[in-house]
Protein backbone atom coordinates (compact mmCIF):
# COMPACT_ATOMS: atom_id res chain seq x y z
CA UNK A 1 28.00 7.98 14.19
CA UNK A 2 25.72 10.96 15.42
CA UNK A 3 28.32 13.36 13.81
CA UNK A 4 27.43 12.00 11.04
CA UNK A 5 23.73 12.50 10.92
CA UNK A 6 23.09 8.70 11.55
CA UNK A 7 20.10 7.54 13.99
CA UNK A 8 21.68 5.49 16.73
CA UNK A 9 21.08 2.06 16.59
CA UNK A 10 18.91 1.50 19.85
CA UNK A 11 16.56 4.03 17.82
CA UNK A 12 16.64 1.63 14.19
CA UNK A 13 16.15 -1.41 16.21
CA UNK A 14 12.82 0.63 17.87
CA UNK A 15 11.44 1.63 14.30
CA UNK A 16 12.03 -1.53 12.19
CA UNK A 17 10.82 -3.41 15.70
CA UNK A 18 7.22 -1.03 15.45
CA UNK A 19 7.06 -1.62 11.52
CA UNK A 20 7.44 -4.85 11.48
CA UNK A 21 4.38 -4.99 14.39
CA UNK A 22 2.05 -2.57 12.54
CA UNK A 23 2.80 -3.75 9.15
CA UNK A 24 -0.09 -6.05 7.66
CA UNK A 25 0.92 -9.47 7.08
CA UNK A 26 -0.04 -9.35 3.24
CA UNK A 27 2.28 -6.29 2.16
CA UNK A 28 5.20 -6.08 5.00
CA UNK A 29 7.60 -8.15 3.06
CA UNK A 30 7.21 -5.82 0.27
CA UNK A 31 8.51 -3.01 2.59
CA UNK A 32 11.43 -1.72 4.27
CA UNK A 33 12.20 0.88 6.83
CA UNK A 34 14.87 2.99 4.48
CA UNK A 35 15.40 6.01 7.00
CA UNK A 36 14.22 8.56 9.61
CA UNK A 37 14.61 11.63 8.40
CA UNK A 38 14.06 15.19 10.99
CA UNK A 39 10.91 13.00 12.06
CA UNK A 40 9.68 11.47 8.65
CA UNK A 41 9.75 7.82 8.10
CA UNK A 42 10.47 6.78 4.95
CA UNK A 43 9.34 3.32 4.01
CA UNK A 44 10.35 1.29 1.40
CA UNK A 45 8.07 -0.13 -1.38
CA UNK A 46 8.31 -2.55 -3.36
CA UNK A 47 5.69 -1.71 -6.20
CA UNK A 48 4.29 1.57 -6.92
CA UNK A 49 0.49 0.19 -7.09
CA UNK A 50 1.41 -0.67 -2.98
CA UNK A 51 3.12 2.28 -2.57
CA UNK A 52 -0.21 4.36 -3.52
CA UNK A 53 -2.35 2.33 -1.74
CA UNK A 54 -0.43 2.70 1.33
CA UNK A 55 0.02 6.41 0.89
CA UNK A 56 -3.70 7.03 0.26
CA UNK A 57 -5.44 4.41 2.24
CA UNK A 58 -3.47 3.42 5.05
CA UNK A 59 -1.09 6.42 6.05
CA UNK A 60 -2.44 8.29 8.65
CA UNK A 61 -3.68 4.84 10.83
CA UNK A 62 -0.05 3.55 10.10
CA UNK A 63 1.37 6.86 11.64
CA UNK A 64 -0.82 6.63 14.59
CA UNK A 65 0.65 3.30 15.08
CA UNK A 66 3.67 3.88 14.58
CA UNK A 67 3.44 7.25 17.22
CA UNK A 68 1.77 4.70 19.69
CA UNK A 69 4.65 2.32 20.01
CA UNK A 70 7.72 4.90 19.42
CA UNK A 71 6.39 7.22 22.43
CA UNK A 72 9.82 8.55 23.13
CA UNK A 73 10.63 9.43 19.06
CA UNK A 74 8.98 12.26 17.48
CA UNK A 75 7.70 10.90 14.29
CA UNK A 76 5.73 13.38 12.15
CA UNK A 77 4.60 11.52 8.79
CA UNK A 78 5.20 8.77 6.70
CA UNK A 79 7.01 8.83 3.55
CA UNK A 80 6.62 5.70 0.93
CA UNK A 81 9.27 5.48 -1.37
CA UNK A 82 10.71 3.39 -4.18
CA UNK A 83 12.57 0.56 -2.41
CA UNK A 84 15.24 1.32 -4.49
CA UNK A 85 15.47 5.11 -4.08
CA UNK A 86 17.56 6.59 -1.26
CA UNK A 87 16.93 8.94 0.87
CA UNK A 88 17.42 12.80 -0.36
């Protein structure tokens, strides 16, 4: 799976594990993990209005969180995305 280029599973189960714990309550069922990408987390969104208010508003604490509980993964930014687009 690594040949690939695809995270190993222990290292999904950590990410979607942190979202899901740092995601508020009134948007994380809007939201999916859809990748980590050479560091960048790219998350999922349901609407664009959410996915602009979570870009400008709520990125950089989200990130923070997100470092805190996945001490062992380097994770360098956050990337909200259409929930429908893929990752590039």
């Amino acid at each position: 799976m690594r040949g690939l280029g695809l995270p190993p599973r222990a290292l999904v189960h950590r990410v979607e594990e942190a979202w899901k714990a740092v995601a508020d309550p009134a948007w994380a069922a809007r939201t999916r993990i859809v990748a980590l990408q050479h560091g960048t987390l790219l998350v999922g969104v349901a609407s664009a209005p959410l996915r602009d208010e979570l870009a400008r508003f709520h990125a950089e604490r989200l990130l923070e969180a997100m470092r805190a509980r996945l001490t062992k993964d380097p994770l360098v930014a956050l990337r909200f995305v259409a929930a429908a687009e893929e990752p590039r």
